[in-house]
C-alpha atoms as a PDB file:
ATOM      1  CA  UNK A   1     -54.582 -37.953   9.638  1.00  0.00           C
ATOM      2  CA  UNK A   2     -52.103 -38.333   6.516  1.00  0.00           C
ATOM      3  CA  UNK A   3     -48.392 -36.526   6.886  1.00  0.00           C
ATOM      4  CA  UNK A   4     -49.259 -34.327   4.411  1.00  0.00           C
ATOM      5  CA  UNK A   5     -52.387 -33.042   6.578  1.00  0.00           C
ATOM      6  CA  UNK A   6     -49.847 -32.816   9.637  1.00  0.00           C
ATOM      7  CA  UNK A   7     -47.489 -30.871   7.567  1.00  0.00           C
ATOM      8  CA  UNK A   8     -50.124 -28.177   7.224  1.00  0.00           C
ATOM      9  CA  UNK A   9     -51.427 -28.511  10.515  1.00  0.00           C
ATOM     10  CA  UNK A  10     -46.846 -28.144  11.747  1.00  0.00           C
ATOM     11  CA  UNK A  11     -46.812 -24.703   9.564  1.00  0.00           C
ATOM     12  CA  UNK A  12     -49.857 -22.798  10.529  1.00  0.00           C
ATOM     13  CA  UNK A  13     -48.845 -23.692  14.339  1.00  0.00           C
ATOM     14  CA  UNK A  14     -45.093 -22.416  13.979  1.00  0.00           C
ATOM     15  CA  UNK A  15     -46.466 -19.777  11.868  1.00  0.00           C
ATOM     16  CA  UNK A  16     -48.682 -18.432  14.589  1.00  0.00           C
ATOM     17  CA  UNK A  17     -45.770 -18.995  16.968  1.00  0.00           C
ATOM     18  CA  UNK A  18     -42.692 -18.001  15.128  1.00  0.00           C
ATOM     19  CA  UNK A  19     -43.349 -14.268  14.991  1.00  0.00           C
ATOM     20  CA  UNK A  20     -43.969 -13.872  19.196  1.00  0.00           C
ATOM     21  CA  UNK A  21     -40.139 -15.103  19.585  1.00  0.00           C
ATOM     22  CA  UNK A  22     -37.146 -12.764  20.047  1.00  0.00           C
ATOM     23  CA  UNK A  23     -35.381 -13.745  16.977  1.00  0.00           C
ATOM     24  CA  UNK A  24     -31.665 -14.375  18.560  1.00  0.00           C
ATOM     25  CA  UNK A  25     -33.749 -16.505  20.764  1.00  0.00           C
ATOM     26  CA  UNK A  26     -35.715 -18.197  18.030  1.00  0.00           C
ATOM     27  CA  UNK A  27     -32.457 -18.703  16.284  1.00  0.00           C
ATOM     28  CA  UNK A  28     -31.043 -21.084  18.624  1.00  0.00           C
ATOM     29  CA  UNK A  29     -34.061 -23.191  19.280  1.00  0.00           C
ATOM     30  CA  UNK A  30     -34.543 -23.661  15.935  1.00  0.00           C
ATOM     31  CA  UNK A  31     -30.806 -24.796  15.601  1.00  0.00           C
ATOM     32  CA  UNK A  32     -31.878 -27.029  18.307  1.00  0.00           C
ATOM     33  CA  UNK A  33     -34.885 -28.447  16.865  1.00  0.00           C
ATOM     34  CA  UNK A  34     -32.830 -29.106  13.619  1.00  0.00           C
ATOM     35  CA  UNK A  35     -30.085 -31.665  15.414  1.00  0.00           C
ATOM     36  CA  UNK A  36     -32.970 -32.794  16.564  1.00  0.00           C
ATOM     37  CA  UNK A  37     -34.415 -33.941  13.439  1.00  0.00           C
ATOM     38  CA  UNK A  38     -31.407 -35.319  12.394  1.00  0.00           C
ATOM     39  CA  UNK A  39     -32.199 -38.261  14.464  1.00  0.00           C
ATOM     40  CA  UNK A  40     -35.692 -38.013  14.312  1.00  0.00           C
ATOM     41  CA  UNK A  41     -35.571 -38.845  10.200  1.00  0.00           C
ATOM     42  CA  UNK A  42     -32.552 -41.179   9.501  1.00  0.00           C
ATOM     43  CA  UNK A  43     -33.833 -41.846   6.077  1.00  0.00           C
ATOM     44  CA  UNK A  44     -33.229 -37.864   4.974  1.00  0.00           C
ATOM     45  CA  UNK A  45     -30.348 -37.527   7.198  1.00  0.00           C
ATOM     46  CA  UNK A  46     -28.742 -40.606   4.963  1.00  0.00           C
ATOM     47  CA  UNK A  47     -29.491 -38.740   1.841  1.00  0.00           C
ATOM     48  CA  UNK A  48     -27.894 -35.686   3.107  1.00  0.00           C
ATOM     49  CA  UNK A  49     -24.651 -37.269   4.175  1.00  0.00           C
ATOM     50  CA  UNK A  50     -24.229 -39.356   0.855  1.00  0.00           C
ATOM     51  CA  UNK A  51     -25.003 -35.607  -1.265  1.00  0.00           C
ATOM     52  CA  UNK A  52     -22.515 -34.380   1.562  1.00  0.00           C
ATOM     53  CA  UNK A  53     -19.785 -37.145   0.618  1.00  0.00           C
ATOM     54  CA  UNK A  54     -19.490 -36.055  -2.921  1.00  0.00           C
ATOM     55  CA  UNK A  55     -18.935 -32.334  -1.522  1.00  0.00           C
ATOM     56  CA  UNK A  56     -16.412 -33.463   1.316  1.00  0.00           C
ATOM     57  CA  UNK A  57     -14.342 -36.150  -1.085  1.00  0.00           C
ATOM     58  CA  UNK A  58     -13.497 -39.193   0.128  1.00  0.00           C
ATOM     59  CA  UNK A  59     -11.168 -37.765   2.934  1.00  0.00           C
ATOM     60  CA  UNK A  60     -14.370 -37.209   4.463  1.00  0.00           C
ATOM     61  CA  UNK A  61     -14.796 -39.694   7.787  1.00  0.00           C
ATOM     62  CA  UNK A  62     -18.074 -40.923   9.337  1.00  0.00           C
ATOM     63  CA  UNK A  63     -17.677 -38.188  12.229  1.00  0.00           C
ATOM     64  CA  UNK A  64     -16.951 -35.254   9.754  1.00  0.00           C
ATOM     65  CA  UNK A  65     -19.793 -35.995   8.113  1.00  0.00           C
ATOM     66  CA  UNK A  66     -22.327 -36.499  10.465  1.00  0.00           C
ATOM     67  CA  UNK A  67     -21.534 -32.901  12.090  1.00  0.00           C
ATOM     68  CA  UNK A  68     -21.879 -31.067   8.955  1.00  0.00           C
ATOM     69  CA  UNK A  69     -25.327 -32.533   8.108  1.00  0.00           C
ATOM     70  CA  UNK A  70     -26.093 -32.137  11.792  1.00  0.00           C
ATOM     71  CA  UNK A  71     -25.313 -28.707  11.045  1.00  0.00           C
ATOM     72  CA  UNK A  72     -27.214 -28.386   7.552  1.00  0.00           C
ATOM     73  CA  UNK A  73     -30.090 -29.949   9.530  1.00  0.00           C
ATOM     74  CA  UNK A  74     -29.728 -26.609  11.627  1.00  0.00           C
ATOM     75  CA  UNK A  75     -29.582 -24.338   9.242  1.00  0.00           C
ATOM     76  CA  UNK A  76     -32.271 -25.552   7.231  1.00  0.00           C
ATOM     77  CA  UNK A  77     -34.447 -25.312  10.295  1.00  0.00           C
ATOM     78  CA  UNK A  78     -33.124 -21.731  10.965  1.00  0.00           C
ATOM     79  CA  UNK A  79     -34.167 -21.168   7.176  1.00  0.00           C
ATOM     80  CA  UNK A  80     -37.989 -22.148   8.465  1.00  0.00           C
ATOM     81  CA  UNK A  81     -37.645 -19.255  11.025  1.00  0.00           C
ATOM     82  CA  UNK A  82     -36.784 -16.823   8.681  1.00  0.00           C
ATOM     83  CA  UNK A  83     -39.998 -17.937   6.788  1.00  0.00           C
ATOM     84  CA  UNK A  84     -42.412 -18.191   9.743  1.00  0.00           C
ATOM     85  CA  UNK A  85     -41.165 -14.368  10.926  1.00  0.00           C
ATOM     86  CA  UNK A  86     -40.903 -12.541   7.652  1.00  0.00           C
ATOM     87  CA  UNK A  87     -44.152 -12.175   6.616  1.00  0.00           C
ATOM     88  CA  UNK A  88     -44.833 -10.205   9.895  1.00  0.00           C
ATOM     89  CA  UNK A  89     -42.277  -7.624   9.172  1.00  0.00           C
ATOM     90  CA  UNK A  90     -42.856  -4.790   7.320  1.00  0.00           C
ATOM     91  CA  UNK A  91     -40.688  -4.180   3.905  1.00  0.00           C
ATOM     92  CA  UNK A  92     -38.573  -1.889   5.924  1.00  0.00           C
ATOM     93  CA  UNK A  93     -38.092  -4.348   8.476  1.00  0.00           C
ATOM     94  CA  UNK A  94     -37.581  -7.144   5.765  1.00  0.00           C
ATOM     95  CA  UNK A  95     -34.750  -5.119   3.884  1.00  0.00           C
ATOM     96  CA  UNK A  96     -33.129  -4.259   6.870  1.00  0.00           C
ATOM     97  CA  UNK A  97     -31.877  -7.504   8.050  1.00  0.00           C
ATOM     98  CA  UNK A  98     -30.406  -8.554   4.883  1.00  0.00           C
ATOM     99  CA  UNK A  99     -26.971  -7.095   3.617  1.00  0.00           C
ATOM    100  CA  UNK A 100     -27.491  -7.890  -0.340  1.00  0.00           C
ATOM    101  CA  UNK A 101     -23.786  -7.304  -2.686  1.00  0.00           C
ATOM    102  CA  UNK A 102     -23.082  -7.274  -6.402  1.00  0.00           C
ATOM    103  CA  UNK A 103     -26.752  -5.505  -7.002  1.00  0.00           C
ATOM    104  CA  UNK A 104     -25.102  -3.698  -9.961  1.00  0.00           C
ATOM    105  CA  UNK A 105     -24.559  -6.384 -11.750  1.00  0.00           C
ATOM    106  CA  UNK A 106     -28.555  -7.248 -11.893  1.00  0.00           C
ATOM    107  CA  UNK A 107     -28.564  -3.184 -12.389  1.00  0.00           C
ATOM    108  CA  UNK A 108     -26.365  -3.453 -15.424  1.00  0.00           C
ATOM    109  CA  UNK A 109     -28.436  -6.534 -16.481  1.00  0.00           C
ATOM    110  CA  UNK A 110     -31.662  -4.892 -16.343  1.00  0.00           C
ATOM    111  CA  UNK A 111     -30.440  -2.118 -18.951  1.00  0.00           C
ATOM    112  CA  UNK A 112     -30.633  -4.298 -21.662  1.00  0.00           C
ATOM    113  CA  UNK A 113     -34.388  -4.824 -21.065  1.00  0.00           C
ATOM    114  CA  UNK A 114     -34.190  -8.211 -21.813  1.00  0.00           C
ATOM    115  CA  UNK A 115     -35.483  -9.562 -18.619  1.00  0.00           C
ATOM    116  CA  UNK A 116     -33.102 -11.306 -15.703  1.00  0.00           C
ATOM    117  CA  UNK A 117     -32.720 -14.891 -14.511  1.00  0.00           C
ATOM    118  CA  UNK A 118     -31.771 -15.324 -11.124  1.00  0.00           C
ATOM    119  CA  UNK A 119     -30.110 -19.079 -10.390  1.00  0.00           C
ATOM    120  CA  UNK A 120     -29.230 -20.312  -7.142  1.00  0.00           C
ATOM    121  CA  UNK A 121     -28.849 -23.679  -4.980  1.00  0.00           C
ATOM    122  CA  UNK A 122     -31.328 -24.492  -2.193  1.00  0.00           C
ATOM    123  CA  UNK A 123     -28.401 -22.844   0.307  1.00  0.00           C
ATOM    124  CA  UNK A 124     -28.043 -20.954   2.984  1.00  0.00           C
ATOM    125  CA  UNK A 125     -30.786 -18.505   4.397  1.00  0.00           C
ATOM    126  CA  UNK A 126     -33.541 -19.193   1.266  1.00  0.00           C
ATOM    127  CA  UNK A 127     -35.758 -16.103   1.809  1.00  0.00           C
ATOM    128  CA  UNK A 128     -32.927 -13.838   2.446  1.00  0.00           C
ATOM    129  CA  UNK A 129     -32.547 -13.779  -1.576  1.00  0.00           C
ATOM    130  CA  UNK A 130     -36.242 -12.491  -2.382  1.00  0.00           C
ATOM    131  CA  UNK A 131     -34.697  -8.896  -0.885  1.00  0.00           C
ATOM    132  CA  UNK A 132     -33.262  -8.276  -4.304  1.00  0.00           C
ATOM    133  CA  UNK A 133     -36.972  -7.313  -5.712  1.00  0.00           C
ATOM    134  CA  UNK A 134     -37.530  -3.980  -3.547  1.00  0.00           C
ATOM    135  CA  UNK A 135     -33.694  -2.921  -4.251  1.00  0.00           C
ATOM    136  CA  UNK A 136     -34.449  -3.218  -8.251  1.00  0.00           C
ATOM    137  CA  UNK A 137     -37.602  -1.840  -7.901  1.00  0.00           C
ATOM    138  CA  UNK A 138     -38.753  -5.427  -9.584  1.00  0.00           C
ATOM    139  CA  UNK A 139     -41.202  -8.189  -9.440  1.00  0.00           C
ATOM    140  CA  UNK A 140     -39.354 -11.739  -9.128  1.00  0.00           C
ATOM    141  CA  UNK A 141     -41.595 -14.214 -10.452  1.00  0.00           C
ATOM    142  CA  UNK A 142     -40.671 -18.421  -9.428  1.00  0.00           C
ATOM    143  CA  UNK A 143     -41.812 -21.677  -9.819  1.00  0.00           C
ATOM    144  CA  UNK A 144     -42.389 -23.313  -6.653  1.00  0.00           C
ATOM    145  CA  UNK A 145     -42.830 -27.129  -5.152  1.00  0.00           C
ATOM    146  CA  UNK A 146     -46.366 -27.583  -5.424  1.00  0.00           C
ATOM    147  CA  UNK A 147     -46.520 -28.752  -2.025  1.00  0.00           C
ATOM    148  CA  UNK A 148     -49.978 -31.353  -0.590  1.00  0.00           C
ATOM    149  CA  UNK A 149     -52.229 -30.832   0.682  1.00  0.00           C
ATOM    150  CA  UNK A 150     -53.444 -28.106  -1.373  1.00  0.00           C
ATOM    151  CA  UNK A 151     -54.125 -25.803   1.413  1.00  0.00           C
ATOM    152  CA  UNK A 152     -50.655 -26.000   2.647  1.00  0.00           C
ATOM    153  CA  UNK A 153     -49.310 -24.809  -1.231  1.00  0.00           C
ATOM    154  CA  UNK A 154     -51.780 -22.199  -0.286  1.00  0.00           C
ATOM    155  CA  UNK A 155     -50.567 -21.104   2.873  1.00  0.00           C
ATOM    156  CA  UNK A 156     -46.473 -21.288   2.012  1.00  0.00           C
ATOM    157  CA  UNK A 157     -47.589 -18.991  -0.862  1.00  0.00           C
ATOM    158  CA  UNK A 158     -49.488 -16.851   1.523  1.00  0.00           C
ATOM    159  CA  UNK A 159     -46.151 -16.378   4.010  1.00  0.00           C
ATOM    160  CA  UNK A 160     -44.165 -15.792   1.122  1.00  0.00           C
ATOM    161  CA  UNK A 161     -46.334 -13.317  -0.493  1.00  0.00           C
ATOM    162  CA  UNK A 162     -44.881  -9.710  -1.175  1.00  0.00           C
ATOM    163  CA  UNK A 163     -45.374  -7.203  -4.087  1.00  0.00           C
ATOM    164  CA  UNK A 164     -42.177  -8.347  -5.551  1.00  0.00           C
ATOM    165  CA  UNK A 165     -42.684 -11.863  -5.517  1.00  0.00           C
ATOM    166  CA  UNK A 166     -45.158 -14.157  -7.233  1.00  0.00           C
ATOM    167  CA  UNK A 167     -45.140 -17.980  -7.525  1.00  0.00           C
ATOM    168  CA  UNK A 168     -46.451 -20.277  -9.662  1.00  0.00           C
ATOM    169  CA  UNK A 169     -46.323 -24.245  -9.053  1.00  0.00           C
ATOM    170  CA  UNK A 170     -43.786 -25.715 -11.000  1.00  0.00           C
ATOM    171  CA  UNK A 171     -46.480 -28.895 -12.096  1.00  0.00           C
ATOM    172  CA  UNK A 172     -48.503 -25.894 -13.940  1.00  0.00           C
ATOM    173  CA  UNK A 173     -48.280 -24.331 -17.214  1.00  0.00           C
ATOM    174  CA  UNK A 174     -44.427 -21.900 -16.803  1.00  0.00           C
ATOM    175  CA  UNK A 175     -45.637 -20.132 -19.809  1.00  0.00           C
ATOM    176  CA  UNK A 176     -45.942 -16.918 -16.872  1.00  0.00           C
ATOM    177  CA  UNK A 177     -41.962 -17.308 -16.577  1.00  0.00           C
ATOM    178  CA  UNK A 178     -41.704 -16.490 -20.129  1.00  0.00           C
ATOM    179  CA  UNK A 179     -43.676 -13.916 -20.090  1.00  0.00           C
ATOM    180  CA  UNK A 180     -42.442 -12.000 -17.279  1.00  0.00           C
ATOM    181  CA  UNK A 181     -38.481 -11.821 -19.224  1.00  0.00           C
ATOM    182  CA  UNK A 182     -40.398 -10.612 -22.275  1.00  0.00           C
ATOM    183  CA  UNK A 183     -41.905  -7.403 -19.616  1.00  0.00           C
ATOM    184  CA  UNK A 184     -38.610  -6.651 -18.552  1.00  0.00           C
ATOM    185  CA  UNK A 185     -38.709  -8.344 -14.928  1.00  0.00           C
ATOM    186  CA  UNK A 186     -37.439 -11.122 -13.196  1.00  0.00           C
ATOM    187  CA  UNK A 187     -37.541 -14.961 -12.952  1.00  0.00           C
ATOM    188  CA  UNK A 188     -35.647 -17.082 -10.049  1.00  0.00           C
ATOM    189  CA  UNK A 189     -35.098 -20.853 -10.785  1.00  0.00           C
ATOM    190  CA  UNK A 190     -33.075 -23.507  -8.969  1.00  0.00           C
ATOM    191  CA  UNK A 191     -30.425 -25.100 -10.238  1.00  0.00           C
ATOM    192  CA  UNK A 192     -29.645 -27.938  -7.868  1.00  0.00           C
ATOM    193  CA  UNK A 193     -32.944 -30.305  -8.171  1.00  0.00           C
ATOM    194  CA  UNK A 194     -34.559 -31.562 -11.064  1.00  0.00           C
ATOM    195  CA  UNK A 195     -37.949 -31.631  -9.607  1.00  0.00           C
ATOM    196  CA  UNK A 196     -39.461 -32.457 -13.022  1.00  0.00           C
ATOM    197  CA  UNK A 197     -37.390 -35.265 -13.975  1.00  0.00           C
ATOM    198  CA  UNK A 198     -36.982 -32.992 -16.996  1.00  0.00           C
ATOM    199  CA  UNK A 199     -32.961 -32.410 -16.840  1.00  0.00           C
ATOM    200  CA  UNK A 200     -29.762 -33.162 -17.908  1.00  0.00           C
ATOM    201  CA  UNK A 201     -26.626 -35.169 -17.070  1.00  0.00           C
ATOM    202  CA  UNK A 202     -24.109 -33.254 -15.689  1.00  0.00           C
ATOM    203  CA  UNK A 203     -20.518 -33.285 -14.052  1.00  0.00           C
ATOM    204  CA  UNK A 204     -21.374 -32.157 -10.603  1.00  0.00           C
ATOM    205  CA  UNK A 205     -18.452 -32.470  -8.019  1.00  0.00           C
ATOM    206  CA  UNK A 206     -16.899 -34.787 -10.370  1.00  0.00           C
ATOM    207  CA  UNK A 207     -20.169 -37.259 -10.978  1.00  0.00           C
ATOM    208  CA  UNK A 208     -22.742 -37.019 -13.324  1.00  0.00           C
ATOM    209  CA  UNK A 209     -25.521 -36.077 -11.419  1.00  0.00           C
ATOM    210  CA  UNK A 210     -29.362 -34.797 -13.302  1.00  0.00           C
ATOM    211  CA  UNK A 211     -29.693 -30.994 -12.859  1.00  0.00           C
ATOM    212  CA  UNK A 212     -32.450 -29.150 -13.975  1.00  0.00           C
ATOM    213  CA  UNK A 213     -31.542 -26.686 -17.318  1.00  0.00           C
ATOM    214  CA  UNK A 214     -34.942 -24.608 -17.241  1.00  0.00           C
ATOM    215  CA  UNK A 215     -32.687 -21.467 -16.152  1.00  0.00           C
ATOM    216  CA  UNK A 216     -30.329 -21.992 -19.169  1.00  0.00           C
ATOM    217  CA  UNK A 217     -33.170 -22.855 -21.433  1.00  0.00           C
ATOM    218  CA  UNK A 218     -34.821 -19.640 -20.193  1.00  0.00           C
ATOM    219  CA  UNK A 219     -31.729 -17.435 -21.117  1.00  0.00           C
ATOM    220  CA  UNK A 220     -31.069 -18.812 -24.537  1.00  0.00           C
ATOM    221  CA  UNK A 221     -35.083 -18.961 -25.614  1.00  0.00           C
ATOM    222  CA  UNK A 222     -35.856 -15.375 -24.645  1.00  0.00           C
ATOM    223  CA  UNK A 223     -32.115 -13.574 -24.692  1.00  0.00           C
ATOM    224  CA  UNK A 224     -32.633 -12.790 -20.733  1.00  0.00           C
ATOM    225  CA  UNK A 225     -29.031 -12.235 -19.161  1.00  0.00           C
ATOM    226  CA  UNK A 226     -28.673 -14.983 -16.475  1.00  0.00           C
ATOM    227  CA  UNK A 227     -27.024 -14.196 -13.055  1.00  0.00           C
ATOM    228  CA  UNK A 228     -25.992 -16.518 -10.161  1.00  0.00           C
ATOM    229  CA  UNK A 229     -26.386 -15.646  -6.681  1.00  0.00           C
ATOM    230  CA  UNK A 230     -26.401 -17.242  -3.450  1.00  0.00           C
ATOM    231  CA  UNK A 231     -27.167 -16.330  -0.022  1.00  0.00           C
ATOM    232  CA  UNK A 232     -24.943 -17.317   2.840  1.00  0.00           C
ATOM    233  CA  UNK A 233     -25.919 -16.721   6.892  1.00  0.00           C
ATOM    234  CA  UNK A 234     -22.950 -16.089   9.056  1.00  0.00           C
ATOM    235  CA  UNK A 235     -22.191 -16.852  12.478  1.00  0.00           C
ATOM    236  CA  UNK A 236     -24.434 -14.437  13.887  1.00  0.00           C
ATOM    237  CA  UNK A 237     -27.395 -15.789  11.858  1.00  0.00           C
ATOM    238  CA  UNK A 238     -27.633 -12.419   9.658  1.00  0.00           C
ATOM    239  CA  UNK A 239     -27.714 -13.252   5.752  1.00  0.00           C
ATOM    240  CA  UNK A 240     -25.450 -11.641   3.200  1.00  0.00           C
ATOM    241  CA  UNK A 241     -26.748 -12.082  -0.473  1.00  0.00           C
ATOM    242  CA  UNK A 242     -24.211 -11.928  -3.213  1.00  0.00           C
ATOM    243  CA  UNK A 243     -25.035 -11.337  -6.846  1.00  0.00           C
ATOM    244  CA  UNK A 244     -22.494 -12.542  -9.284  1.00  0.00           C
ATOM    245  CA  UNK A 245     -21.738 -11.279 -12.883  1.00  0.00           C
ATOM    246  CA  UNK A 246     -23.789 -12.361 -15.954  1.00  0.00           C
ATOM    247  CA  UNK A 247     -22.703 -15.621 -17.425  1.00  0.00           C
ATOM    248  CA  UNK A 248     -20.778 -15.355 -20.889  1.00  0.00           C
ATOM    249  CA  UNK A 249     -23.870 -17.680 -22.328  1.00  0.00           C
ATOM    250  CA  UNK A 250     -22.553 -19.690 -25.234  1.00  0.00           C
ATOM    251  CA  UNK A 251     -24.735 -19.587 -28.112  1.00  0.00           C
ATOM    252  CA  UNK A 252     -23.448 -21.369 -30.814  1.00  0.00           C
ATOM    253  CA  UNK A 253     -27.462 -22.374 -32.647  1.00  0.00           C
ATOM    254  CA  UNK A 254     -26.756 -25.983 -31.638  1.00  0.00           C
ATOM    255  CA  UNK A 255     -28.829 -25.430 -28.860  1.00  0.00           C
ATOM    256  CA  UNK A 256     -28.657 -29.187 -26.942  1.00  0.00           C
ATOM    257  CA  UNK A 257     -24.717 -28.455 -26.858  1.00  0.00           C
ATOM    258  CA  UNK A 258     -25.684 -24.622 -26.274  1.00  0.00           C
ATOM    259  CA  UNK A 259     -27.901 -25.981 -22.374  1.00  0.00           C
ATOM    260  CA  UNK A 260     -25.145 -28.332 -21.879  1.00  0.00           C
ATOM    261  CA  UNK A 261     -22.601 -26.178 -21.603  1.00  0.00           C
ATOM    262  CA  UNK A 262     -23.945 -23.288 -20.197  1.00  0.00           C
ATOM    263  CA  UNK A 263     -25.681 -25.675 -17.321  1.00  0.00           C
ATOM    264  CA  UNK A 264     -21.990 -26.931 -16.411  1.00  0.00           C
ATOM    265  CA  UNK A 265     -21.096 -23.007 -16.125  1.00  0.00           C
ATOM    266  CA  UNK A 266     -23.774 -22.354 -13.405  1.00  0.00           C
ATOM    267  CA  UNK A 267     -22.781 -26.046 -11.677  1.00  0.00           C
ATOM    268  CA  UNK A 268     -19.234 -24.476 -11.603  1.00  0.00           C
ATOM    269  CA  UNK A 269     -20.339 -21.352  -9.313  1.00  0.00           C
ATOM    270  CA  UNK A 270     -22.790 -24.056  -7.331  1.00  0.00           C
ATOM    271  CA  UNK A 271     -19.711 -26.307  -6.359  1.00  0.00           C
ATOM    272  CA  UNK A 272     -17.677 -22.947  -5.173  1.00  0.00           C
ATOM    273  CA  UNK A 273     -20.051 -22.075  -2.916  1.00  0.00           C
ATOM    274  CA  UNK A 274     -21.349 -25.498  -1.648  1.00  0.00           C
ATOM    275  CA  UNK A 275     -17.765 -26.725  -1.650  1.00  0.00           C
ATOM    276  CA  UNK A 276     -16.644 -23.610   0.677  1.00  0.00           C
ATOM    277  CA  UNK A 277     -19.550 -23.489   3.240  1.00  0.00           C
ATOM    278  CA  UNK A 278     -21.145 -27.260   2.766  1.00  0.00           C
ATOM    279  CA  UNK A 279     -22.847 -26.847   6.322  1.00  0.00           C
ATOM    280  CA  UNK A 280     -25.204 -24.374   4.452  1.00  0.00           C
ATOM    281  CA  UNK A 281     -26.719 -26.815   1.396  1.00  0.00           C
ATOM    282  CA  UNK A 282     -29.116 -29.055   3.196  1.00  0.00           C
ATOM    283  CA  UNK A 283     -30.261 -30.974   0.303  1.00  0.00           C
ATOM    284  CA  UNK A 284     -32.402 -34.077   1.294  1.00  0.00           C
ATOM    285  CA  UNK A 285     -33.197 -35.531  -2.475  1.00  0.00           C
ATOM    286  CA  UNK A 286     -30.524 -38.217  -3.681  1.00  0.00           C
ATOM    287  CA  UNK A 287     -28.789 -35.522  -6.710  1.00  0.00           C
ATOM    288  CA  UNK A 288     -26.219 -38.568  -8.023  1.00  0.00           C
ATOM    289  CA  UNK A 289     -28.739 -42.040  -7.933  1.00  0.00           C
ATOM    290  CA  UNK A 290     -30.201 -41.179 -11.216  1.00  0.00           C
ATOM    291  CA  UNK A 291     -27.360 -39.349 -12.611  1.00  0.00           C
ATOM    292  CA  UNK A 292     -26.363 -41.905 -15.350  1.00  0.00           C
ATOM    293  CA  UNK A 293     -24.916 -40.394 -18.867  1.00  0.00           C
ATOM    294  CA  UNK A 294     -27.747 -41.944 -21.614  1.00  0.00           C
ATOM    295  CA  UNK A 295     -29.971 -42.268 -19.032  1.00  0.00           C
END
């Protein structure tokens, strides 16, 4: 049996399982199970400690970071949780857990009917941010990993399904994320891995590091006002959301300089975040290797 196959095989069996556990209780094993993994996949838990090294600075020691990715490693599996138990709650139940701030802002946004794009990191509790849709009254539409097997795609789709969300795989036509700004709704895109290989060269904690510019691209093409907003768990695993303020968007008609520009805005209110609270960006794909300027 490939990985891949296991990987499906891991989901459906924690996704069966996930919902039956009290979830203070469920919590803190999966906490456990992700210091566990730490050591169980040195390779990714490498990866995380060198992204985790530009964060930290060079003040950073061995110890200090080893803890935080042990702890990144726990909140990522905490994230999974969230993910297997959601889809069993009811809207209600969804909405309720989540304390979401700054909602005007996508309010005010909205008014201009030009259609919203939603930027984050992969940080903190993931599916906390998807409660936004219900409180606008909006459908979110976002590319996703288009994970293998197939079936597996199928079934992350499936948990994350809702009436305000749809996905499309980001190795498919994105024409849909268009197309949803020009109705008036909503598009969420990353803006801490270039999963395409399609991005640019950035300064990202002081290194040029490849970040994707689809969000930026997205706001200058269409005239969509792009917001930032990240989601952050606190001690007692409960999620706050918090929308920022539109970006003042340069656009000057030069529009390489125009993406450039406005990328390094968004990677500005990415480092705050990541740089205050760098237990809660457990990013396991090597940002700075390819991150050479004419590359």
């Amino acid at each position: 049996m490939s990985q891949s196959e296991l990987s499906y095989y891991f989901y459906r069996l924690f996704g069966s399982l996930a919902p039956l556990v009290p979830r203070r209780l469920g919590y803190w094993i999966a906490g456990k199970i992700g210091y566990a993994a730490y050591f169980l996949n040195p390779s990714g838990s490498a990866v995380l400690r060198e992204n985790l090294s530009h964060v930290l600075g060079q003040e950073a020691d061995a110890a200090t970071l080893r803890a935080t990715a042990m702890q990144a490693y726990g909140n990522l599996a905490k994230s999974y949780f969230d993910l297997f138990c959601n889809h069993s709650l009811s809207e209600e139940e969804a909405g309720a857990l989540v304390s979401i701030r700054g909602v005007h802002h996508a309010e005010a946004a909205l008014l201009k009917d030009r259609g919203l794009v939603l930027t984050s990191a992969h940080f903190g509790p993931l599916e906390s941010g998807w409660q936004i849709g219900p409180l606008l009254d909006l459908t979110i539409t976002a590319p996703a990993e288009h994970l293998k097997p197939e079936r597996l795609y199928q079934y992350v789709c499936k948990l994350r399904a809702s009436s305000w969300m749809k996905l499309i795989p980001v190795d498919g036509p994105l024409l849909g994320l268009v197309r949803a700004l020009r109705r008036g709704q909503a598009v969420a895109v990353a803006a801490d891995r270039d999963i395409t290989g399609s991005g640019i060269v950035v300064d990202f904690f002081d290194a040029p590091a490849r970040l994707p510019d689809g969000h930026v691209q997205l706001a200058l093409r269409t005239g969509a006002e792009l917001l930032t907003m990240f989601a952050l768990r606190q001690a007692d695993d409960r999620p706050i959301v918090q929308v920022e303020a539109p970006l003042d968007l340069e656009r000057t008609g030069n529009l390489e300089r125009d993406v450039q520009v406005n990328v390094q805005k968004v990677v500005a209110r990415m480092e705050d975040w990541i740089r205050r609270y760098p237990e809660q960006w457990p990013m396991f794909y090597p940002i700075w290797r390819d991150g050479e300027y004419g590359s």
